[in-house]
PDB file of N, CA and C in Angstrom:
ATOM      1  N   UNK A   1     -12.190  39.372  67.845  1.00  0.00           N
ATOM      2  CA  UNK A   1     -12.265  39.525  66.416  1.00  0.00           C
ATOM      3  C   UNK A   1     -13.035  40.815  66.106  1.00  0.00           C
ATOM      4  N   UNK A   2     -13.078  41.548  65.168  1.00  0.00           N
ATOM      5  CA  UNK A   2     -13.036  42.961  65.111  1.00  0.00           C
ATOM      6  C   UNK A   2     -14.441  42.644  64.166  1.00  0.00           C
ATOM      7  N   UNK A   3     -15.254  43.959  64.004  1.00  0.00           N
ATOM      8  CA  UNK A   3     -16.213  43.904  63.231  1.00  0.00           C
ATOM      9  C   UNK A   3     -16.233  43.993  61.622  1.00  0.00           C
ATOM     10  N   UNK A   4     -14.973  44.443  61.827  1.00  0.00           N
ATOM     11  CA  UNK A   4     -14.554  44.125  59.559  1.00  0.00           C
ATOM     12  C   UNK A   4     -13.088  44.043  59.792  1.00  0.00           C
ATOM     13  N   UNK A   5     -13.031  43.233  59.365  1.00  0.00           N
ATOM     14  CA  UNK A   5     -11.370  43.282  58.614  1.00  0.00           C
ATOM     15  C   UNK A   5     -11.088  42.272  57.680  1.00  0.00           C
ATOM     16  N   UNK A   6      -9.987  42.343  57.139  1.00  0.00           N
ATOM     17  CA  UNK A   6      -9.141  41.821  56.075  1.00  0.00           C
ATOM     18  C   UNK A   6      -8.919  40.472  55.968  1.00  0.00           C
ATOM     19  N   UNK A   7      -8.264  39.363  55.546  1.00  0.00           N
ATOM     20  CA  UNK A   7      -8.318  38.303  55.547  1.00  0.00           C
ATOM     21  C   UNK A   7      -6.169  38.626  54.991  1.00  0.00           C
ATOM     22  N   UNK A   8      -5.460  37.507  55.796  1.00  0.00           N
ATOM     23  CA  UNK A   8      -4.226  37.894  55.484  1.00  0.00           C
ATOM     24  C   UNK A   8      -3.555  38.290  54.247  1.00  0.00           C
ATOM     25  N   UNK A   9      -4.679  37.735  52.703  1.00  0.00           N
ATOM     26  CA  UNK A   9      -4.080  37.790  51.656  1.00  0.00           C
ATOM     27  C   UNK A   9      -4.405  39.354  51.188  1.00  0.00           C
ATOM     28  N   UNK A  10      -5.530  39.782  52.110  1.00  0.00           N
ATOM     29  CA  UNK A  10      -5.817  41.281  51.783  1.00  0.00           C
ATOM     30  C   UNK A  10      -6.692  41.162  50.689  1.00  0.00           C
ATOM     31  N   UNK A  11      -7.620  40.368  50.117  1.00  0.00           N
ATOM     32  CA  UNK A  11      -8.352  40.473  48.891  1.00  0.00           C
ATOM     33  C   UNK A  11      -9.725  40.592  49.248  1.00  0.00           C
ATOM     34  N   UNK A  12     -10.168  39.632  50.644  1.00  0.00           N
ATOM     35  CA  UNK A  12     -11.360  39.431  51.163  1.00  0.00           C
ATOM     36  C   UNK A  12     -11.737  40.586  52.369  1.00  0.00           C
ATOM     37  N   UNK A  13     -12.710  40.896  52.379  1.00  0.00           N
ATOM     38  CA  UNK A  13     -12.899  41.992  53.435  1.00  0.00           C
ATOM     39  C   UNK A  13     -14.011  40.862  54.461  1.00  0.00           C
ATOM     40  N   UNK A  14     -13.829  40.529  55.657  1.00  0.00           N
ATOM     41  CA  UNK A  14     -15.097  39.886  56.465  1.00  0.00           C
ATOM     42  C   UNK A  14     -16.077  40.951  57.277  1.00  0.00           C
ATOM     43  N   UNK A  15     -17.490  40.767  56.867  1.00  0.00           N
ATOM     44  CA  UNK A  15     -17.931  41.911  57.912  1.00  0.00           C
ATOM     45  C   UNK A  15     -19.047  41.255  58.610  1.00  0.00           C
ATOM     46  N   UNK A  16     -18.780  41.315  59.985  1.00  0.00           N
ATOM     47  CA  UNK A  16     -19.915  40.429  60.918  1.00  0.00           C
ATOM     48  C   UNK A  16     -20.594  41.773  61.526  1.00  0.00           C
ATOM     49  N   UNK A  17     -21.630  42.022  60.835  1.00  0.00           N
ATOM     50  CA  UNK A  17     -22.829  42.844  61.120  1.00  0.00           C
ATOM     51  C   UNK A  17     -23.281  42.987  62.743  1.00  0.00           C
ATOM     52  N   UNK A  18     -23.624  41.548  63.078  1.00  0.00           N
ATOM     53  CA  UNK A  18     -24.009  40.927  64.193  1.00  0.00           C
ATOM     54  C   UNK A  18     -22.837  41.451  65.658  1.00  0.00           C
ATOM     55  N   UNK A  19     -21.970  41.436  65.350  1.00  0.00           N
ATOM     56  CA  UNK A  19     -20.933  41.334  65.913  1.00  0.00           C
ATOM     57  C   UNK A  19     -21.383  41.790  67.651  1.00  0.00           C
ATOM     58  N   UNK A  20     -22.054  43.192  67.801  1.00  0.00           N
ATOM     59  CA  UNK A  20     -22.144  43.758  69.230  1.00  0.00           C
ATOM     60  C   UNK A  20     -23.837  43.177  69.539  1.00  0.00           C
ATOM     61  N   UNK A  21     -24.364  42.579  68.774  1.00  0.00           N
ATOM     62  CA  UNK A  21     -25.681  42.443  69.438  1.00  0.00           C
ATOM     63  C   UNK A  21     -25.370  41.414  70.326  1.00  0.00           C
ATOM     64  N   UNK A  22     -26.705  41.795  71.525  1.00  0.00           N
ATOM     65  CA  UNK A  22     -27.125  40.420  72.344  1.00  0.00           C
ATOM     66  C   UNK A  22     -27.294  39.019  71.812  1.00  0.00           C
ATOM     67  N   UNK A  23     -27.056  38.295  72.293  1.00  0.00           N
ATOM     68  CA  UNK A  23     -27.455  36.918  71.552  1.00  0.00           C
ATOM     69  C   UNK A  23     -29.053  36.759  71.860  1.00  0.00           C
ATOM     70  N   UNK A  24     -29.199  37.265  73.714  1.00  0.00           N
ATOM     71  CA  UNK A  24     -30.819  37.309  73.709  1.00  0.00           C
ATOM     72  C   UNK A  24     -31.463  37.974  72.739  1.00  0.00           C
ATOM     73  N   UNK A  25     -30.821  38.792  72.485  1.00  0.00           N
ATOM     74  CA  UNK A  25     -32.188  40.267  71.862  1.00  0.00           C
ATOM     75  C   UNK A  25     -32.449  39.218  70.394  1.00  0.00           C
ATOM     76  N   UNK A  26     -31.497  38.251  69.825  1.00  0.00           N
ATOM     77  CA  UNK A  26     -31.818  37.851  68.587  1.00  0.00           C
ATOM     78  C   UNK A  26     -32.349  36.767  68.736  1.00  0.00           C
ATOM     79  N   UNK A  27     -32.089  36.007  69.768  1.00  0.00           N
ATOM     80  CA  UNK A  27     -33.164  34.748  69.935  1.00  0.00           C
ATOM     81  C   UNK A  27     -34.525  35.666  69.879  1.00  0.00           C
ATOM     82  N   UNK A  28     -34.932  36.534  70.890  1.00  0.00           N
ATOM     83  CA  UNK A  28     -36.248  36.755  71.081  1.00  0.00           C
ATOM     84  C   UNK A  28     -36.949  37.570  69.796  1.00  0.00           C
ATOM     85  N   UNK A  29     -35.673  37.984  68.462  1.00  0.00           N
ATOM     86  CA  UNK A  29     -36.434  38.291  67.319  1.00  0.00           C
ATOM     87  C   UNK A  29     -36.667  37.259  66.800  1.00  0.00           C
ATOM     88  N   UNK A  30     -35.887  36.166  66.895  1.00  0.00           N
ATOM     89  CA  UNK A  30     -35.538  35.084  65.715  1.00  0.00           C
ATOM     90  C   UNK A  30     -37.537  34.490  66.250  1.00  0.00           C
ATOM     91  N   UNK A  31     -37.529  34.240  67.495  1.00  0.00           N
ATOM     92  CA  UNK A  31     -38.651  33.770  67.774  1.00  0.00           C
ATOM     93  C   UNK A  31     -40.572  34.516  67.560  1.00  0.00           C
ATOM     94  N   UNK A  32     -40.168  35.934  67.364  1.00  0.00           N
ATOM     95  CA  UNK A  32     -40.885  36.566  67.535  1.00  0.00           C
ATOM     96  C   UNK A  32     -41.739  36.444  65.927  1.00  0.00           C
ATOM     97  N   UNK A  33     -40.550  36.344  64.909  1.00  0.00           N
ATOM     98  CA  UNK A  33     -40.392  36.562  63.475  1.00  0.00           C
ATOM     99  C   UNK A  33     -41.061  34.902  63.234  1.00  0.00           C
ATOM    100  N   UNK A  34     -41.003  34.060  64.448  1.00  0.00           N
ATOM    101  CA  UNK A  34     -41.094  32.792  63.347  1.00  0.00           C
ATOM    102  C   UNK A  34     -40.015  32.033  62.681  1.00  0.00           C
ATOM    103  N   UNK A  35     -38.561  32.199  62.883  1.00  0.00           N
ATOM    104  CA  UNK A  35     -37.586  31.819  62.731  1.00  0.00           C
ATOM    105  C   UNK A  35     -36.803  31.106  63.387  1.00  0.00           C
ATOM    106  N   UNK A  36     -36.233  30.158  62.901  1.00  0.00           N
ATOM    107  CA  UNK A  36     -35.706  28.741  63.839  1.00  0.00           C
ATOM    108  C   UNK A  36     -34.307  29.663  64.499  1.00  0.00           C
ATOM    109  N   UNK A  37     -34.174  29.072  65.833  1.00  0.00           N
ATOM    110  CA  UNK A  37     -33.022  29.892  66.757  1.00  0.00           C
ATOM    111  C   UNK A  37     -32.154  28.104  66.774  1.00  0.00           C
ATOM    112  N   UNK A  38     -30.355  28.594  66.429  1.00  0.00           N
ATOM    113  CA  UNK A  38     -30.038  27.413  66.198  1.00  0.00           C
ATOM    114  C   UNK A  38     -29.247  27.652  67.433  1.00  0.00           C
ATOM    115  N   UNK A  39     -28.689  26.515  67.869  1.00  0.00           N
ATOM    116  CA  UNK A  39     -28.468  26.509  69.139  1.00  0.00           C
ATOM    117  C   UNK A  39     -26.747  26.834  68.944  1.00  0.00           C
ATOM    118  N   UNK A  40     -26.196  27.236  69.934  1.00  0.00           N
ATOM    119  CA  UNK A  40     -24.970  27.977  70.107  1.00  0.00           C
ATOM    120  C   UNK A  40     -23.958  26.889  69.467  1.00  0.00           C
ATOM    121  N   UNK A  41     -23.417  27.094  68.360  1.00  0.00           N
ATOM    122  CA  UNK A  41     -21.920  26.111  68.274  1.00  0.00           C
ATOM    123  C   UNK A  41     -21.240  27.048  67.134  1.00  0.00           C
ATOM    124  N   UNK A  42     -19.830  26.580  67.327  1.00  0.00           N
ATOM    125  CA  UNK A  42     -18.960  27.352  67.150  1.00  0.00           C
ATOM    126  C   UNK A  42     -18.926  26.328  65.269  1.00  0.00           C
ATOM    127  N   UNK A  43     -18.972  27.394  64.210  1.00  0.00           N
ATOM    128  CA  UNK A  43     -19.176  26.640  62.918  1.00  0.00           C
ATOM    129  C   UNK A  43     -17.566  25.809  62.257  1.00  0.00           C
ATOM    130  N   UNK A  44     -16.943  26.136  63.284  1.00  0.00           N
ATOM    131  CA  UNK A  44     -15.066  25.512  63.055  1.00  0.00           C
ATOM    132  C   UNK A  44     -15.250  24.542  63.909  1.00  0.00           C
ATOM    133  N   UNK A  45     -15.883  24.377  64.674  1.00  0.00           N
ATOM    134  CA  UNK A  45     -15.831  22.847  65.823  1.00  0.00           C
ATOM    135  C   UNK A  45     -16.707  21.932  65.155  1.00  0.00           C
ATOM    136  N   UNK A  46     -15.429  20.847  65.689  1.00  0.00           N
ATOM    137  CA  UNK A  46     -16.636  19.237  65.541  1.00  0.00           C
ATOM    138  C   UNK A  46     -17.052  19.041  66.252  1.00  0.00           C
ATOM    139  N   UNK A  47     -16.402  19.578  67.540  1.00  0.00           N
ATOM    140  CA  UNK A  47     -17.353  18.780  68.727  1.00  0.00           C
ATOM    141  C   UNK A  47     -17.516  19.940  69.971  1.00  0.00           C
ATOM    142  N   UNK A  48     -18.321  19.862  70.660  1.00  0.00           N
ATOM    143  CA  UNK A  48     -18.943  21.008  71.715  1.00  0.00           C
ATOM    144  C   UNK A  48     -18.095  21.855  72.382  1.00  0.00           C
ATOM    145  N   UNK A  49     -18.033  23.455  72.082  1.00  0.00           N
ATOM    146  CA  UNK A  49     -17.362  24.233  72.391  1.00  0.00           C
ATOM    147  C   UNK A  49     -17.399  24.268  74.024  1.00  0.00           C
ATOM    148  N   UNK A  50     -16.488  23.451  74.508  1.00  0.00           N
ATOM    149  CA  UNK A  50     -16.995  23.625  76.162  1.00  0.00           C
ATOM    150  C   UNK A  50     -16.106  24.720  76.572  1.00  0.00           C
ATOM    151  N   UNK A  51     -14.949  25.315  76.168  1.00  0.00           N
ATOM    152  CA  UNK A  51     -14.458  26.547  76.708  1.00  0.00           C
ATOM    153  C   UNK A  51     -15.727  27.979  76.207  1.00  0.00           C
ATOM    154  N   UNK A  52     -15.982  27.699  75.388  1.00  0.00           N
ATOM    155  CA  UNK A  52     -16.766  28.898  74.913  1.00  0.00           C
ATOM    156  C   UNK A  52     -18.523  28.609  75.930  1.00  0.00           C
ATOM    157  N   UNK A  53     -18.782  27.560  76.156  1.00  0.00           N
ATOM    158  CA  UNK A  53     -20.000  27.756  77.102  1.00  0.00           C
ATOM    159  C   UNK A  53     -19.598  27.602  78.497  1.00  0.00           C
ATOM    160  N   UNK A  54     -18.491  27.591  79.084  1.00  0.00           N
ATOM    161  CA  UNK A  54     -18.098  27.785  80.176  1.00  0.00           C
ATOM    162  C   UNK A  54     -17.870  29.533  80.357  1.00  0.00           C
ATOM    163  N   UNK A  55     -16.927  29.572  79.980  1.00  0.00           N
ATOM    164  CA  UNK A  55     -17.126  31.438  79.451  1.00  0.00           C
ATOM    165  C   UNK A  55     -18.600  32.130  79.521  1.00  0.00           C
ATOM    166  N   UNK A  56     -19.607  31.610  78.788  1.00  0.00           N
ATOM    167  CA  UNK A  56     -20.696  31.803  79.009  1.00  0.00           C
ATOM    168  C   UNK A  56     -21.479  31.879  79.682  1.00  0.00           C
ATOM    169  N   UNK A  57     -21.428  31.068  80.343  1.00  0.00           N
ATOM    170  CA  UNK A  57     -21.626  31.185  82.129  1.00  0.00           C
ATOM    171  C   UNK A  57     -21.243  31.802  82.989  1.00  0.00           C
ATOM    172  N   UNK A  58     -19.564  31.724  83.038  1.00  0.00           N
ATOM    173  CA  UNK A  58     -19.063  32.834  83.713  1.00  0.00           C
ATOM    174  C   UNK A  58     -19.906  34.174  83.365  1.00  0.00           C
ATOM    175  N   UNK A  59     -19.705  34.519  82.572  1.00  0.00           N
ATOM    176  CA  UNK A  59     -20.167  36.268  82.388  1.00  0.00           C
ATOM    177  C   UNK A  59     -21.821  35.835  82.681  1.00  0.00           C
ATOM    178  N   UNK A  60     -22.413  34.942  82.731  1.00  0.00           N
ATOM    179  CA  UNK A  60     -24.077  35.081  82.823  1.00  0.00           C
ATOM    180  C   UNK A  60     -24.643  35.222  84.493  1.00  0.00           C
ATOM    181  N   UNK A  61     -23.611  34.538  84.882  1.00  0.00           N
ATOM    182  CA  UNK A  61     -23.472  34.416  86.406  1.00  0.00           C
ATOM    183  C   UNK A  61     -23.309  35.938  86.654  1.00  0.00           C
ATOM    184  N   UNK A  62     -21.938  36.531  86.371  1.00  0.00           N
ATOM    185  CA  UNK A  62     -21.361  37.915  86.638  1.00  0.00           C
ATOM    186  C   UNK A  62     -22.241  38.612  86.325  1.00  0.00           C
ATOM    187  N   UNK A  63     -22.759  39.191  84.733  1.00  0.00           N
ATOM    188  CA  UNK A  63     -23.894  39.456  84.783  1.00  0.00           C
ATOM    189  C   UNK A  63     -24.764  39.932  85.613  1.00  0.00           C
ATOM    190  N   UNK A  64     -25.547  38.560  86.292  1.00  0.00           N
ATOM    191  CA  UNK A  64     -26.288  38.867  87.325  1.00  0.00           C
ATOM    192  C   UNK A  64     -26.147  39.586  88.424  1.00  0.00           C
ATOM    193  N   UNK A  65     -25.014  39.546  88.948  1.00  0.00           N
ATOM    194  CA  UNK A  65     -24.527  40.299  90.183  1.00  0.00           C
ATOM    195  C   UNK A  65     -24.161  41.772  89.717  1.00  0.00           C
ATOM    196  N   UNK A  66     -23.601  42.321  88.705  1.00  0.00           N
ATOM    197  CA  UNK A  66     -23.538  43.196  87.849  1.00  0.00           C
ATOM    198  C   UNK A  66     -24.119  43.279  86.921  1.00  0.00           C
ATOM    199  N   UNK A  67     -25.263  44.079  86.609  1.00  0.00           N
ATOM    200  CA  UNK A  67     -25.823  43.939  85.439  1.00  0.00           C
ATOM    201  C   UNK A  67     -25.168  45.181  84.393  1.00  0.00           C
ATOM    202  N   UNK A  68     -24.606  46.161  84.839  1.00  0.00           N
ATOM    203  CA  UNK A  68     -23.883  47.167  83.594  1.00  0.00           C
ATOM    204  C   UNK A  68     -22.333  46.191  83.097  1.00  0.00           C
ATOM    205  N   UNK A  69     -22.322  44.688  83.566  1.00  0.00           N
ATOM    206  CA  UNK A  69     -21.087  44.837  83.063  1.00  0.00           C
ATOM    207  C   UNK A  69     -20.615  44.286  81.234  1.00  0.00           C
ATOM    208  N   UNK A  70     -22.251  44.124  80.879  1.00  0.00           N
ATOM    209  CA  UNK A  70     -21.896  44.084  79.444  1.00  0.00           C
ATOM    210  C   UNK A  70     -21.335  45.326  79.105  1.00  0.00           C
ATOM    211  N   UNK A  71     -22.067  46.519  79.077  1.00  0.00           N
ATOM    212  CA  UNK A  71     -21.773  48.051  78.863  1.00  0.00           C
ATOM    213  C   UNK A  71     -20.667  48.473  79.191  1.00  0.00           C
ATOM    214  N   UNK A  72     -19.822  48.047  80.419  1.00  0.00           N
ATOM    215  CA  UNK A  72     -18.910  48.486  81.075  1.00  0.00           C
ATOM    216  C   UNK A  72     -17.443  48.089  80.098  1.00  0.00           C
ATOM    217  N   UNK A  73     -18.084  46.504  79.748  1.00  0.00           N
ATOM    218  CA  UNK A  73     -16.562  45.472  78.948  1.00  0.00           C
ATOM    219  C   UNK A  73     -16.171  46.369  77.447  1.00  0.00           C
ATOM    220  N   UNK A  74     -18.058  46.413  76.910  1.00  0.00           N
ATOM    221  CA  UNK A  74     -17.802  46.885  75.812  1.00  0.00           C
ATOM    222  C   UNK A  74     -16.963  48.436  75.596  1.00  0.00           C
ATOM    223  N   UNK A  75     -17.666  49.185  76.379  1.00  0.00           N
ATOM    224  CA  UNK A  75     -16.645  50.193  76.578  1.00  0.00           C
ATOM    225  C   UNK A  75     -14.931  50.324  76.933  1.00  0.00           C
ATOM    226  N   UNK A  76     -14.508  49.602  77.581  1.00  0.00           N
ATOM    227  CA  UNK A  76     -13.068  49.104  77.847  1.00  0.00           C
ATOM    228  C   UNK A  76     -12.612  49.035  76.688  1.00  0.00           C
ATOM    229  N   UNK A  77     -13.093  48.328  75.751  1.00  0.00           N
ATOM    230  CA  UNK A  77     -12.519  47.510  75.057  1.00  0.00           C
ATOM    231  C   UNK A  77     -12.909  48.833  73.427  1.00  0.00           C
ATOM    232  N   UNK A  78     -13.432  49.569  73.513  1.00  0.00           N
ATOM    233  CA  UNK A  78     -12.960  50.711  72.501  1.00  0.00           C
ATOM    234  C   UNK A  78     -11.896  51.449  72.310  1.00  0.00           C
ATOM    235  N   UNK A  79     -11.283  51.714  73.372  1.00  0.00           N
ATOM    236  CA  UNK A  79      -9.745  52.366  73.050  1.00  0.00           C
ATOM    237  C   UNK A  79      -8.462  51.033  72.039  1.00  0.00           C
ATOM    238  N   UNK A  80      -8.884  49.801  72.639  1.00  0.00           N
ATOM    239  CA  UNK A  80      -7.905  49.237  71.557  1.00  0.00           C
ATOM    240  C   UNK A  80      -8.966  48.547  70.560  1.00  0.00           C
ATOM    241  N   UNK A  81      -9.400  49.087  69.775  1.00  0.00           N
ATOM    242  CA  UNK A  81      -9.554  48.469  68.595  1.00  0.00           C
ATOM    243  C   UNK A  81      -9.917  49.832  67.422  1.00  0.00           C
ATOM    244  N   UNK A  82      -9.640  49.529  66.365  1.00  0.00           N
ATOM    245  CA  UNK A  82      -9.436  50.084  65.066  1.00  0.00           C
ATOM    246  C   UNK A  82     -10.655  51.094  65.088  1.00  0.00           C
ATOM    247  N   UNK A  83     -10.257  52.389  65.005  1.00  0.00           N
ATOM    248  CA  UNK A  83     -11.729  53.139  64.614  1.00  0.00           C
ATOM    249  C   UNK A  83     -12.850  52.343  63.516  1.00  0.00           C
ATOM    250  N   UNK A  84     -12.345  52.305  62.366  1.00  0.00           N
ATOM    251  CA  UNK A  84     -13.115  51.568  61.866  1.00  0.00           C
ATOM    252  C   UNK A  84     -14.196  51.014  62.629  1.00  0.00           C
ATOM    253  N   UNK A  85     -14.374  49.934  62.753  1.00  0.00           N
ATOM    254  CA  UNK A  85     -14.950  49.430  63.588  1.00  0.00           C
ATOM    255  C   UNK A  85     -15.340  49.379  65.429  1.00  0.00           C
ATOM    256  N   UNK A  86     -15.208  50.415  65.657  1.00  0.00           N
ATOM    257  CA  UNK A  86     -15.867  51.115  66.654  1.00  0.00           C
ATOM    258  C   UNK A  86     -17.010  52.307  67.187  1.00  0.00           C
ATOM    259  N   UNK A  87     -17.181  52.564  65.264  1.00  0.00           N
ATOM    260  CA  UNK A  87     -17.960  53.798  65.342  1.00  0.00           C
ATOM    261  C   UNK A  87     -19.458  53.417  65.468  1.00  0.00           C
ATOM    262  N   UNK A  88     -19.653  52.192  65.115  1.00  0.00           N
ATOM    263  CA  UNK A  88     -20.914  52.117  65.818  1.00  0.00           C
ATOM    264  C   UNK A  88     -20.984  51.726  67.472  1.00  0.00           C
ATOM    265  N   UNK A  89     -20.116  51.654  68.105  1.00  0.00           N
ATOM    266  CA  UNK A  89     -20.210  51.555  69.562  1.00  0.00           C
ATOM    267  C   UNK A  89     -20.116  52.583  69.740  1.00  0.00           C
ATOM    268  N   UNK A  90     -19.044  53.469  69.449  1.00  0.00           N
ATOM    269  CA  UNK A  90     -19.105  55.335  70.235  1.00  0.00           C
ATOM    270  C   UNK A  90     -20.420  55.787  69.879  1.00  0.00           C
ATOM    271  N   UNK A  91     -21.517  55.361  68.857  1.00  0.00           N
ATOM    272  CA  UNK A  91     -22.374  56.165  68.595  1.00  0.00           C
ATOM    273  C   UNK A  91     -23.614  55.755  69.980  1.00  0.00           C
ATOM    274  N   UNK A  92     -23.696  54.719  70.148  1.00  0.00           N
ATOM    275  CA  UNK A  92     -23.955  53.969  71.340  1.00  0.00           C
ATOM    276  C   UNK A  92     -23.967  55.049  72.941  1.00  0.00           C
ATOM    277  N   UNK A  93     -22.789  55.234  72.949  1.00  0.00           N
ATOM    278  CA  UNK A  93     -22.073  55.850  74.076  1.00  0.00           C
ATOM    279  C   UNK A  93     -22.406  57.358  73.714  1.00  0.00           C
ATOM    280  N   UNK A  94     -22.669  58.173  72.755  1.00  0.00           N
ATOM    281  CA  UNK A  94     -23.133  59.511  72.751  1.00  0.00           C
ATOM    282  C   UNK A  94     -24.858  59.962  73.154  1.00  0.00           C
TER     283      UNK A  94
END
């Protein structure tokens, strides 16, 4: 899912700010600030995203054995998506 876009009727614009941060780096503000850290669930599920914390693992595991491969994915993954929303990652990468 891209960091802004449209909604199909074209009236709504969605923009997830958040989108490239760590999830750590915001637990350890959320905690730092005094702010409740809510625990990972997906806000469209009723019941426990187990593909999405399996996934999670995978890459936390990988991760470890690779540690550039957050940097590495995110980069890949700039040639297909919309300038728009990539210019704060190329700025990243300069």
């Amino acid at each position: 899912m891209k960091a802004h876009y449209q909604i199909n009727a074209g009236d709504i614009s969605v923009i997830r700010p958040m989108v490239y941060c760590r999830e750590s780096l915001m637990t350890e503000f959320a905690k730092s600030a005094n702010l409740p850290v809510i625990n990972e669930n997906c806000p469209a599920c009723f019941e426990e995203p187990k593909e999405r914390a399996r996934i999670k693992k995978l890459l936390s595991r990988e991760e470890t054995l690779y540690p550039s491969l957050y940097d590495n994915m995110r980069r890949s993954l700039i040639p297909l998506m919309h300038d728009d929303s990539t210019s704060i990652m190329r700025s990243y990468l300069e």
